[in-house]
PDB file of N, CA and C in Angstrom:
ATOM      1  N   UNK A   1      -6.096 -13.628  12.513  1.00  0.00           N
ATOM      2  CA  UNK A   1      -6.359 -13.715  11.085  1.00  0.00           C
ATOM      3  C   UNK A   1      -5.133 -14.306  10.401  1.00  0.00           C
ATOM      4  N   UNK A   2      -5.395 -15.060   9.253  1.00  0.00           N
ATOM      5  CA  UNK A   2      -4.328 -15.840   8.790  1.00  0.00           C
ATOM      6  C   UNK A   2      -3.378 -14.726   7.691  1.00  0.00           C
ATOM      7  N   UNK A   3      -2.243 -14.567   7.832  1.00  0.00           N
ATOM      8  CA  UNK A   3      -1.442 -13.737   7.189  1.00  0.00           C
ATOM      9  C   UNK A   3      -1.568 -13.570   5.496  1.00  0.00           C
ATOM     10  N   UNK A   4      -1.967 -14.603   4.947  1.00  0.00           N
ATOM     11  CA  UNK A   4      -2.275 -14.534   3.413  1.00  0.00           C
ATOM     12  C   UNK A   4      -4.563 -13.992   3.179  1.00  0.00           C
ATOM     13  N   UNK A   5      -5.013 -14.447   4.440  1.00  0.00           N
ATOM     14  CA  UNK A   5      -6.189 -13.775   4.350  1.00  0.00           C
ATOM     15  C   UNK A   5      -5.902 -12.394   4.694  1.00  0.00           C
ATOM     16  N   UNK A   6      -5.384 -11.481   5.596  1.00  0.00           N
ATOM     17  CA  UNK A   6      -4.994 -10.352   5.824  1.00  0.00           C
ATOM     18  C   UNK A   6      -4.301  -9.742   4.635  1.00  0.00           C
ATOM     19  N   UNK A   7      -3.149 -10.068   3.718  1.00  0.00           N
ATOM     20  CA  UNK A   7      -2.826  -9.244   2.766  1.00  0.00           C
ATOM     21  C   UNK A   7      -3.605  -9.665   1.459  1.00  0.00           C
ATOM     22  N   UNK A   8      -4.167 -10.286   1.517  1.00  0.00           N
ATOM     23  CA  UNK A   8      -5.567 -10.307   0.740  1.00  0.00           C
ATOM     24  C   UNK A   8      -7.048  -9.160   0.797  1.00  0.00           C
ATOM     25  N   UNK A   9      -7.060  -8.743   2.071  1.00  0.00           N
ATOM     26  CA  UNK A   9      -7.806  -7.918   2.554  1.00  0.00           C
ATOM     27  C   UNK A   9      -7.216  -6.616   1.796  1.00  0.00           C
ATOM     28  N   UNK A  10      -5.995  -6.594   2.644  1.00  0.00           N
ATOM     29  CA  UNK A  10      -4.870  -5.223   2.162  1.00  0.00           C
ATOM     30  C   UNK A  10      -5.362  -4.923   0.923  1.00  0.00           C
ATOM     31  N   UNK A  11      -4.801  -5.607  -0.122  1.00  0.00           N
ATOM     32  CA  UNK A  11      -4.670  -5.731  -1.641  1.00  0.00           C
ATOM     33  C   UNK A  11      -6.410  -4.717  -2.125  1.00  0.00           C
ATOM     34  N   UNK A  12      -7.713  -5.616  -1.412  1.00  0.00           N
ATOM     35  CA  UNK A  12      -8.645  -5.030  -1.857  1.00  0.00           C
ATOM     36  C   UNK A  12      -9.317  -3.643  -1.184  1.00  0.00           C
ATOM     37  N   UNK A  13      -8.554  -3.166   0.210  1.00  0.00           N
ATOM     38  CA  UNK A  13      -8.555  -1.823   0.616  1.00  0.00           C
ATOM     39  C   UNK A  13      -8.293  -1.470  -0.358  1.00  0.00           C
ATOM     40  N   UNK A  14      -6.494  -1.656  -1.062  1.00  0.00           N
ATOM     41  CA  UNK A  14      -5.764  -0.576  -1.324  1.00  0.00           C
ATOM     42  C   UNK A  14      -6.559  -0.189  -2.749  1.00  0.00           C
ATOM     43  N   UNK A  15      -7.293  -1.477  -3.741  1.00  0.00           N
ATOM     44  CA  UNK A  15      -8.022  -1.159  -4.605  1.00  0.00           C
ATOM     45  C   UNK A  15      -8.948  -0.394  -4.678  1.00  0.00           C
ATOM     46  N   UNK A  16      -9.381  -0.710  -3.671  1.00  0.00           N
ATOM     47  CA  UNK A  16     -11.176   0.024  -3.402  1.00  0.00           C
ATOM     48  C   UNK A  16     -10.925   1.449  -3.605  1.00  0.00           C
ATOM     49  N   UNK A  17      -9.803   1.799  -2.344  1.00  0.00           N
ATOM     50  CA  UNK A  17      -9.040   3.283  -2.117  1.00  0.00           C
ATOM     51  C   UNK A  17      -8.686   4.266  -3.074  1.00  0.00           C
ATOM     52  N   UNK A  18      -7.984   3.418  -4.021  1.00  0.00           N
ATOM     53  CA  UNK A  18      -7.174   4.290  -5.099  1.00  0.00           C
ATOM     54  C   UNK A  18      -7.460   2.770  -6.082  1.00  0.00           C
ATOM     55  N   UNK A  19      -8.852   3.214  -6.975  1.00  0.00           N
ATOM     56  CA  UNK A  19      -9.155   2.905  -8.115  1.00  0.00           C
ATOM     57  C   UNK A  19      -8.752   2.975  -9.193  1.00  0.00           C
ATOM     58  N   UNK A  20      -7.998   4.123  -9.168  1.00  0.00           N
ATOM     59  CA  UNK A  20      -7.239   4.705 -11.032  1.00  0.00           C
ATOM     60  C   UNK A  20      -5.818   4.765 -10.130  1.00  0.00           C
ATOM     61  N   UNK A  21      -5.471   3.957  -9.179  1.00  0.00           N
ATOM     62  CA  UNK A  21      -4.375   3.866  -8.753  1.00  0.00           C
ATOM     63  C   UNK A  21      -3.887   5.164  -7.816  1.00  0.00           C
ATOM     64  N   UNK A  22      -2.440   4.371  -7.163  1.00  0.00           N
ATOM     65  CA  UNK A  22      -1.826   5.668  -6.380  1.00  0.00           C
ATOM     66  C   UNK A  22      -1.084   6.430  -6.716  1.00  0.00           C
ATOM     67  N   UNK A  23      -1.639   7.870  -6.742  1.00  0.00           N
ATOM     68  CA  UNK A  23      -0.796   8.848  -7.042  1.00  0.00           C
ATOM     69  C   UNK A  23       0.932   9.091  -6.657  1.00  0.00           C
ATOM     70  N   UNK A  24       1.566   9.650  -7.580  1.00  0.00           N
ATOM     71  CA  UNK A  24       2.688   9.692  -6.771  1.00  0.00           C
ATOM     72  C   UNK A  24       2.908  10.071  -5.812  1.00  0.00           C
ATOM     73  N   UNK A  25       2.223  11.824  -4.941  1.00  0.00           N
ATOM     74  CA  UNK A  25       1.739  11.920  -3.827  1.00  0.00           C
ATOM     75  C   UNK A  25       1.816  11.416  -2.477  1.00  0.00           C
ATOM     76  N   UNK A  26       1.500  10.444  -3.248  1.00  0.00           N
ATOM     77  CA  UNK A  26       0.574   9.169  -2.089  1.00  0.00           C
ATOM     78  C   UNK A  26       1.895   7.956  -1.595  1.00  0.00           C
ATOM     79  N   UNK A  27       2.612   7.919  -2.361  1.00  0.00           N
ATOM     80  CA  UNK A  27       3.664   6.836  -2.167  1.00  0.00           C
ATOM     81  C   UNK A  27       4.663   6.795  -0.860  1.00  0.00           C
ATOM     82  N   UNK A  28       4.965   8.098  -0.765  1.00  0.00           N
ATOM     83  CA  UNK A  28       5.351   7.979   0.880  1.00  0.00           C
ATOM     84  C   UNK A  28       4.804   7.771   1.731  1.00  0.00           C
ATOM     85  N   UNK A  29       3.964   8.241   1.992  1.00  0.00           N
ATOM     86  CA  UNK A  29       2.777   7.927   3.164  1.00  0.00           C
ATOM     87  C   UNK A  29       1.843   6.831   3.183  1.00  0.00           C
ATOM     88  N   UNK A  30       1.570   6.284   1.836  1.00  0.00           N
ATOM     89  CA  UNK A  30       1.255   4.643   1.624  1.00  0.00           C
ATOM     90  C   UNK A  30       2.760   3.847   2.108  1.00  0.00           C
ATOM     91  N   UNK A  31       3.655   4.218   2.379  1.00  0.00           N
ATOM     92  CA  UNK A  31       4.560   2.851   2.530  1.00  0.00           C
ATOM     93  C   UNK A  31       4.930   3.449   3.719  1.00  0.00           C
ATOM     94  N   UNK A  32       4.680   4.298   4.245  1.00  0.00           N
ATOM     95  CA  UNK A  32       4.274   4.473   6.038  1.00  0.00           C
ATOM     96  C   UNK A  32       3.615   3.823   6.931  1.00  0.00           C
ATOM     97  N   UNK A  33       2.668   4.178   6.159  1.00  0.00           N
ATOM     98  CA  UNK A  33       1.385   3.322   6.608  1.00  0.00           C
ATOM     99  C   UNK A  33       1.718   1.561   6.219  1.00  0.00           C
ATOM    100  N   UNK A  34       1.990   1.374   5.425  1.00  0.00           N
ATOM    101  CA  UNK A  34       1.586  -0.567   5.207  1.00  0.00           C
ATOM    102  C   UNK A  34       3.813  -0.504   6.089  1.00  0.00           C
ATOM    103  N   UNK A  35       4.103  -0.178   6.219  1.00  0.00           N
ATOM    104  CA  UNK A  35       5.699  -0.477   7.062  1.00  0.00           C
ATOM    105  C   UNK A  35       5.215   0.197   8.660  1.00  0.00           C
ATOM    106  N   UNK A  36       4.012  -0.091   9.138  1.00  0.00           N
ATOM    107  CA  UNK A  36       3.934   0.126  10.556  1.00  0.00           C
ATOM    108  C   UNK A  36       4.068  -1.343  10.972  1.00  0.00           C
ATOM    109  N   UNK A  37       2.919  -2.578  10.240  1.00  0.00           N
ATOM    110  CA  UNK A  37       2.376  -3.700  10.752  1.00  0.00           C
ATOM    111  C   UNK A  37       3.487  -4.403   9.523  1.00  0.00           C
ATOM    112  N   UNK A  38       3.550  -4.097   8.123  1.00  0.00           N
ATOM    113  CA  UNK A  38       4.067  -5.233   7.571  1.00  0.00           C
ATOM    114  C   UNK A  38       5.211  -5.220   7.122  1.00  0.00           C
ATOM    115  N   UNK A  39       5.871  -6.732   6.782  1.00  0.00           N
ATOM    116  CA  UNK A  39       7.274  -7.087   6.801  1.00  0.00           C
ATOM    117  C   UNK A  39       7.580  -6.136   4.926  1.00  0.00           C
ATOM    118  N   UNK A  40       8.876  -6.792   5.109  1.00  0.00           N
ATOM    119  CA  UNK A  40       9.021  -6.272   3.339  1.00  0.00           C
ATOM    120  C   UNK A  40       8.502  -7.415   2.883  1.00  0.00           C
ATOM    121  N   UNK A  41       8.607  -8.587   3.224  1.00  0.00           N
ATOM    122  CA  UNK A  41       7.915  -9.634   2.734  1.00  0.00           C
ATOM    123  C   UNK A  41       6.559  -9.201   1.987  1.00  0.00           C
ATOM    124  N   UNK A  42       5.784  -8.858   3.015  1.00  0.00           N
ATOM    125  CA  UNK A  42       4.458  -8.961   2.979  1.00  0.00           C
ATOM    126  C   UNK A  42       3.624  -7.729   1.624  1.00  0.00           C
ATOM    127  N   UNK A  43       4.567  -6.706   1.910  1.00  0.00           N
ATOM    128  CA  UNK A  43       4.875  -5.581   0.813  1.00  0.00           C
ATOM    129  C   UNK A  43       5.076  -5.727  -0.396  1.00  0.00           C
ATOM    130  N   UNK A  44       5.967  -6.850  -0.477  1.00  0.00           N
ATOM    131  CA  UNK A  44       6.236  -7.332  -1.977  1.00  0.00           C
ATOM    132  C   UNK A  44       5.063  -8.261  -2.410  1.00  0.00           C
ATOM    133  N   UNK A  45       4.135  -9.150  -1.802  1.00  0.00           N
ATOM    134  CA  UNK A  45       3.422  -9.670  -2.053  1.00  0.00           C
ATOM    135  C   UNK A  45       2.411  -9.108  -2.260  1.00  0.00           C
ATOM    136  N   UNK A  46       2.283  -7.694  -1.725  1.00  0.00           N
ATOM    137  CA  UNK A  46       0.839  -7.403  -1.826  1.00  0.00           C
ATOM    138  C   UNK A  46       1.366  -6.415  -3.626  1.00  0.00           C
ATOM    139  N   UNK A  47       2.751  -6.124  -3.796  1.00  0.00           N
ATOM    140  CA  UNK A  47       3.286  -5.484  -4.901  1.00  0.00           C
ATOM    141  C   UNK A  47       2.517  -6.462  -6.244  1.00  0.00           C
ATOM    142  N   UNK A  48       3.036  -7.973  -5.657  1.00  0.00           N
ATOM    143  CA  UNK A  48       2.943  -9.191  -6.670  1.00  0.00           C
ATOM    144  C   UNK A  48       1.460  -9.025  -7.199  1.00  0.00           C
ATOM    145  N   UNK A  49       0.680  -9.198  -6.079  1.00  0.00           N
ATOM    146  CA  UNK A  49      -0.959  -9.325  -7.138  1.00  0.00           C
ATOM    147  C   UNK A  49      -0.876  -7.913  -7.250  1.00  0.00           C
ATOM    148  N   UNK A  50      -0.881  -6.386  -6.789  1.00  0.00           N
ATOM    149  CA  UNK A  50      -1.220  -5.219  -7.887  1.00  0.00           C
ATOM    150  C   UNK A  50      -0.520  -5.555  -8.786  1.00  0.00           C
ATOM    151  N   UNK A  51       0.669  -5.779  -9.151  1.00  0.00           N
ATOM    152  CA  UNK A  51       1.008  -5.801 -10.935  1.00  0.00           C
ATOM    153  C   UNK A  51       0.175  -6.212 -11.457  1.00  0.00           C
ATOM    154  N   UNK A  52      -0.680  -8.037 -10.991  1.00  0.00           N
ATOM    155  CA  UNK A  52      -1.235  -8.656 -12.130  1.00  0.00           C
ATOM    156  C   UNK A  52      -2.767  -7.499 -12.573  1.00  0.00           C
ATOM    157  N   UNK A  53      -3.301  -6.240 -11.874  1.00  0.00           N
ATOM    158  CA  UNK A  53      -3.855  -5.370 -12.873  1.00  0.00           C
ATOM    159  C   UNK A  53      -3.567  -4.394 -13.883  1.00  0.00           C
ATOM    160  N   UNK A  54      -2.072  -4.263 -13.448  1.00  0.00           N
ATOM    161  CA  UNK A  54      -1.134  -3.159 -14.891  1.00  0.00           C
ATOM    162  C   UNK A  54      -1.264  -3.815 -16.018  1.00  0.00           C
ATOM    163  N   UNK A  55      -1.850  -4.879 -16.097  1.00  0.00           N
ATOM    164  CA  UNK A  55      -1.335  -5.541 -17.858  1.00  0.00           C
ATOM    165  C   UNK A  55      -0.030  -5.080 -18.279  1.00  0.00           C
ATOM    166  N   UNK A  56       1.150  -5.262 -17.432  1.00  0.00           N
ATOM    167  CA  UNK A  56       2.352  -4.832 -17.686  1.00  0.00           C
ATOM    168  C   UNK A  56       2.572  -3.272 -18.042  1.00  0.00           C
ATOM    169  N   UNK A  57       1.529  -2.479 -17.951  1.00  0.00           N
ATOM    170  CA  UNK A  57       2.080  -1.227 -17.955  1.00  0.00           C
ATOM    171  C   UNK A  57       3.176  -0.786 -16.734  1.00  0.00           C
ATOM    172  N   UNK A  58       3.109  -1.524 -16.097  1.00  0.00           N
ATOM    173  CA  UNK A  58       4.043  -0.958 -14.410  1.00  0.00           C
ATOM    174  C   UNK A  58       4.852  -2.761 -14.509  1.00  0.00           C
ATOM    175  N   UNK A  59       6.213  -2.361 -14.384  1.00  0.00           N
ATOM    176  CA  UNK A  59       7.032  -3.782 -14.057  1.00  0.00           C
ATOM    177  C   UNK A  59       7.490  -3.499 -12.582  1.00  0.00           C
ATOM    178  N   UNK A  60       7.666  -4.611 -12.028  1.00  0.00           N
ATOM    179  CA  UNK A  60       7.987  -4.679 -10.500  1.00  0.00           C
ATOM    180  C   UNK A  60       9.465  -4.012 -10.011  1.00  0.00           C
ATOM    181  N   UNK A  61      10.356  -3.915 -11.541  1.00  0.00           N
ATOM    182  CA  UNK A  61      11.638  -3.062 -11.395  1.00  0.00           C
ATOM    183  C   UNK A  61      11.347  -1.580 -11.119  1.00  0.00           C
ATOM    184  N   UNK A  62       9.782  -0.875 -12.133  1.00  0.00           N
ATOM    185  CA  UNK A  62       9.661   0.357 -11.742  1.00  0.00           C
ATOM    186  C   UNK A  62       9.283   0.610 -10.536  1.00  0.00           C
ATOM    187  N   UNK A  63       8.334  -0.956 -10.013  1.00  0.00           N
ATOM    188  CA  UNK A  63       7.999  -0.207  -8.473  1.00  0.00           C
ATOM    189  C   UNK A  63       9.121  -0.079  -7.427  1.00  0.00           C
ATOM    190  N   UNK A  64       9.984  -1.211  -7.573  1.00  0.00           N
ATOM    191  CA  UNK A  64      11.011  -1.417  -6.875  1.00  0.00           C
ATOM    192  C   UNK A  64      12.172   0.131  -6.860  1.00  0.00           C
ATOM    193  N   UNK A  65      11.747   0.294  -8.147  1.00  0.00           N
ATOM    194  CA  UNK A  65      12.706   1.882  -8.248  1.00  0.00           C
ATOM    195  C   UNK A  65      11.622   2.650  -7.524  1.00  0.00           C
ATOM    196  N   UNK A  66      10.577   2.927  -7.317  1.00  0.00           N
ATOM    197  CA  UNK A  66      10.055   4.101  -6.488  1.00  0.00           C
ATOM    198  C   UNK A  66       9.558   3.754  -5.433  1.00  0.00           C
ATOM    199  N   UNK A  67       9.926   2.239  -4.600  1.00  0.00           N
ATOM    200  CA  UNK A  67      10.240   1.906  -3.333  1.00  0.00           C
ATOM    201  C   UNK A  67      11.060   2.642  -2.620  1.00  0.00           C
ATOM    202  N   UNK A  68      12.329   2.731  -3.249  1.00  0.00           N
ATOM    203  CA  UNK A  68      13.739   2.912  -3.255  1.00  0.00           C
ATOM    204  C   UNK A  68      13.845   4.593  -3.127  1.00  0.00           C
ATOM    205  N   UNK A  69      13.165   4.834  -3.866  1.00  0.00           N
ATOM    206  CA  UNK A  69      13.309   6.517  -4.248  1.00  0.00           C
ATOM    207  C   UNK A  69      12.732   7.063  -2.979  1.00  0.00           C
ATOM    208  N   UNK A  70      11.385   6.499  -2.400  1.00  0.00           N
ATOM    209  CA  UNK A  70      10.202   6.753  -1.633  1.00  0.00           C
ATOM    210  C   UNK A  70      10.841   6.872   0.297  1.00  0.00           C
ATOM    211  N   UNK A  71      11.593   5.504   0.145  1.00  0.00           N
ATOM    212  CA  UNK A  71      11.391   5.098   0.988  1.00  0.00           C
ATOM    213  C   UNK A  71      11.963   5.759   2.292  1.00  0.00           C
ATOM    214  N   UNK A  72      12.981   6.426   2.063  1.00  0.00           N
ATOM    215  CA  UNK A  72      13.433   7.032   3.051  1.00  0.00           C
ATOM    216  C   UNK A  72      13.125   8.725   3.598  1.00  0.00           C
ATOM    217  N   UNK A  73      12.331   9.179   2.726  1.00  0.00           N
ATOM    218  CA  UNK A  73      11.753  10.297   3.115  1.00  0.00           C
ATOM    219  C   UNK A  73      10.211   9.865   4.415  1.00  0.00           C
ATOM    220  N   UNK A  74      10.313  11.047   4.703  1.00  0.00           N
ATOM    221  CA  UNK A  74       9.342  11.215   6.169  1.00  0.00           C
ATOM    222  C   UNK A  74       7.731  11.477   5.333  1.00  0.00           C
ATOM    223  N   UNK A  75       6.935  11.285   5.485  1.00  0.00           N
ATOM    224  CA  UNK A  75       5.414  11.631   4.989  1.00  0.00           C
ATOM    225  C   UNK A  75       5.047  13.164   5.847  1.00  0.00           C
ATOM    226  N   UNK A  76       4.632  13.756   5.512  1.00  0.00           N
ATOM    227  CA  UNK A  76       3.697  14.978   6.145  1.00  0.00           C
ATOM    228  C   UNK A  76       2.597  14.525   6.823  1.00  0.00           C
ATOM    229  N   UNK A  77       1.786  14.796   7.891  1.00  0.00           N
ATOM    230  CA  UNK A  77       0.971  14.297   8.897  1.00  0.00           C
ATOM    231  C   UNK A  77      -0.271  14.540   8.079  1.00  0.00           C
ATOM    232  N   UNK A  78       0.043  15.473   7.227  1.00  0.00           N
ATOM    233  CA  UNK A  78      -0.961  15.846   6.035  1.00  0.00           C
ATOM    234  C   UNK A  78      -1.485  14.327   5.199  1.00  0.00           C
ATOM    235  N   UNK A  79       0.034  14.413   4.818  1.00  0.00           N
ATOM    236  CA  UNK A  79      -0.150  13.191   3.798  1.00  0.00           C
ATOM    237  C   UNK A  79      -0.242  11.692   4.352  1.00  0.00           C
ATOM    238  N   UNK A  80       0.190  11.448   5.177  1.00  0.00           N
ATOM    239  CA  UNK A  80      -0.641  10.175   6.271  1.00  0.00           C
ATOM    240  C   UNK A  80      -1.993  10.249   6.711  1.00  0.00           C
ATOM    241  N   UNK A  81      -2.876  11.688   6.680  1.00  0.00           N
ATOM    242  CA  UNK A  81      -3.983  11.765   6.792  1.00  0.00           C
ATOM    243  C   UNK A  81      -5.023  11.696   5.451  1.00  0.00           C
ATOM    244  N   UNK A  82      -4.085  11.695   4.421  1.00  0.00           N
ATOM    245  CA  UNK A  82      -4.737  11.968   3.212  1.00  0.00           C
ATOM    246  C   UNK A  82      -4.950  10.462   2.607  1.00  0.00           C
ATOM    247  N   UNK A  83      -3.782   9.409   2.890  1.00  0.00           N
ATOM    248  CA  UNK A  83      -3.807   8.179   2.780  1.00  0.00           C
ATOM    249  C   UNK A  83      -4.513   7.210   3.682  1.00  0.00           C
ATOM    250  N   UNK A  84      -4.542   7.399   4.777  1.00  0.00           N
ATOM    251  CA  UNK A  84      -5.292   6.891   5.497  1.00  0.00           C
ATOM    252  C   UNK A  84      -7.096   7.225   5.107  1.00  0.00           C
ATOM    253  N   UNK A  85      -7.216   8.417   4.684  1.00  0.00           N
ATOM    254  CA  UNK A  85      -8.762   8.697   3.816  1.00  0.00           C
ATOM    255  C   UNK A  85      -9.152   7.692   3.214  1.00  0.00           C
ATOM    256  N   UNK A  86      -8.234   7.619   2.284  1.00  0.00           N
ATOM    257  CA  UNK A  86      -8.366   6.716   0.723  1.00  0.00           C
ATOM    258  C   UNK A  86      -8.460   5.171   1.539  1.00  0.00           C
ATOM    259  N   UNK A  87      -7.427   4.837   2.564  1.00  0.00           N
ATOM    260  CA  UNK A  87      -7.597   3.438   2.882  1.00  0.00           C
ATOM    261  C   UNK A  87      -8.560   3.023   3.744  1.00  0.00           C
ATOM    262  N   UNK A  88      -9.314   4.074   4.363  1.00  0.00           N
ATOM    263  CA  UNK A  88     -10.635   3.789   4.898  1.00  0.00           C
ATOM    264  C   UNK A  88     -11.682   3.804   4.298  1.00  0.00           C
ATOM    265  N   UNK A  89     -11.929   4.803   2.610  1.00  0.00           N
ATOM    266  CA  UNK A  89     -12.684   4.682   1.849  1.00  0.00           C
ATOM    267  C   UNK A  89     -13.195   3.405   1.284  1.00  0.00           C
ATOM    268  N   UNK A  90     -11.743   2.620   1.081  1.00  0.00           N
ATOM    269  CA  UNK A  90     -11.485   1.372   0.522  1.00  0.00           C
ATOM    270  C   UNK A  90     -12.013   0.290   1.748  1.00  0.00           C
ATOM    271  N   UNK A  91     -12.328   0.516   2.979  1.00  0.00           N
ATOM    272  CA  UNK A  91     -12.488  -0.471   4.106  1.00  0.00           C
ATOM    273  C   UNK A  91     -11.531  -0.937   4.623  1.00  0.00           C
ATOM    274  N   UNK A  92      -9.940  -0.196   4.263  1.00  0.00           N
ATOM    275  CA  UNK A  92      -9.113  -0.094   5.761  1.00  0.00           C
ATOM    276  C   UNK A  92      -9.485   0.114   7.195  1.00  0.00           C
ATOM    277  N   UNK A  93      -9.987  -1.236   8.283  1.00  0.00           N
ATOM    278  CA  UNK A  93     -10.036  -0.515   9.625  1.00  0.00           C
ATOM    279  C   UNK A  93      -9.960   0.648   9.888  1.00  0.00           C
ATOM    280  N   UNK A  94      -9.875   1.614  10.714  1.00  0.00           N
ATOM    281  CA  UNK A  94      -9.534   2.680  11.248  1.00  0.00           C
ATOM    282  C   UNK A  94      -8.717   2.554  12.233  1.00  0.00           C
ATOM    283  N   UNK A  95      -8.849   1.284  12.729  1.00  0.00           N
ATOM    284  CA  UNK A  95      -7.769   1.164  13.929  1.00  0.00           C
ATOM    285  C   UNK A  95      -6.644  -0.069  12.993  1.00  0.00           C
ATOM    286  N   UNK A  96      -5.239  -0.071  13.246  1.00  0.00           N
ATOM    287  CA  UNK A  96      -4.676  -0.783  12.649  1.00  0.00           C
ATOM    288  C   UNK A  96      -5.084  -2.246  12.176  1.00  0.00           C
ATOM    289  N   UNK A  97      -5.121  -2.848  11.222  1.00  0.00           N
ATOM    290  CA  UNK A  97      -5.272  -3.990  11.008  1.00  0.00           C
ATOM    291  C   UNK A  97      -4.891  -5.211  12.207  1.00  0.00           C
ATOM    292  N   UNK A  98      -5.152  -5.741  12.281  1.00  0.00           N
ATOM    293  CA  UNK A  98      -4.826  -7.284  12.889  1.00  0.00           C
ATOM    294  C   UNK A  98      -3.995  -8.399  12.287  1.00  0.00           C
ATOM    295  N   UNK A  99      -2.566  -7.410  13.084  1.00  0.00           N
ATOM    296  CA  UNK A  99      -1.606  -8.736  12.211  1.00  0.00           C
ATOM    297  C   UNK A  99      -0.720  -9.559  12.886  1.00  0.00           C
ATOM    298  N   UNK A 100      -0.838 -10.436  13.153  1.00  0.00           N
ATOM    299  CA  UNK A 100      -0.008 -11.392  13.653  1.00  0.00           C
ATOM    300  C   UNK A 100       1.053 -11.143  14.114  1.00  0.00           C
TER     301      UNK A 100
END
């Protein structure tokens, strides 16, 4: 699969998943999950199109601050199971994506 069709896919899991958006909750174990298969590259891009639905309520500095905040804590097996729900709700595979 071509890498911009794949985080294209991503983008509309993660919508489908978490409609009124992701809880704070959810932020460790969402960047568990998408930092198994993808680069930071690919992370920031999929960051780039969710902003364009905040109508600027969320700037890419706040996400970047709760990247940062997020990122180095461990998820609960709980909470990787609770995210993985939401991203299969949304039509996340069940088995890892297919990424290059």
């Amino acid at each position: 699969m071509e890498r911009a069709g794949l985080l294209q896919k991503i983008v509309g899991w993660l919508r489908a998943g978490y409609p009124e958006g992701v809880p704070d909750g959810d932020y460790v174990a969402l960047l568990g999950v998408l930092r198994r298969k993808l680069t930071e590259d690919d992370i920031e891009a999929i960051v780039t199109e969710l902003l364009a639905d905040t109508d600027g309520a969320v700037t890419r500095e706040q996400i970047r601050e709760l990247v940062e905040a997020y990122a180095l804590q461990q998820a609960s097996d709980k909470d990787v199971a609770r995210v993985s729900a939401h991203l299969a709700a949304g039509g996340w595979p069940l088995a890892d994506p297919d990424v290059p």
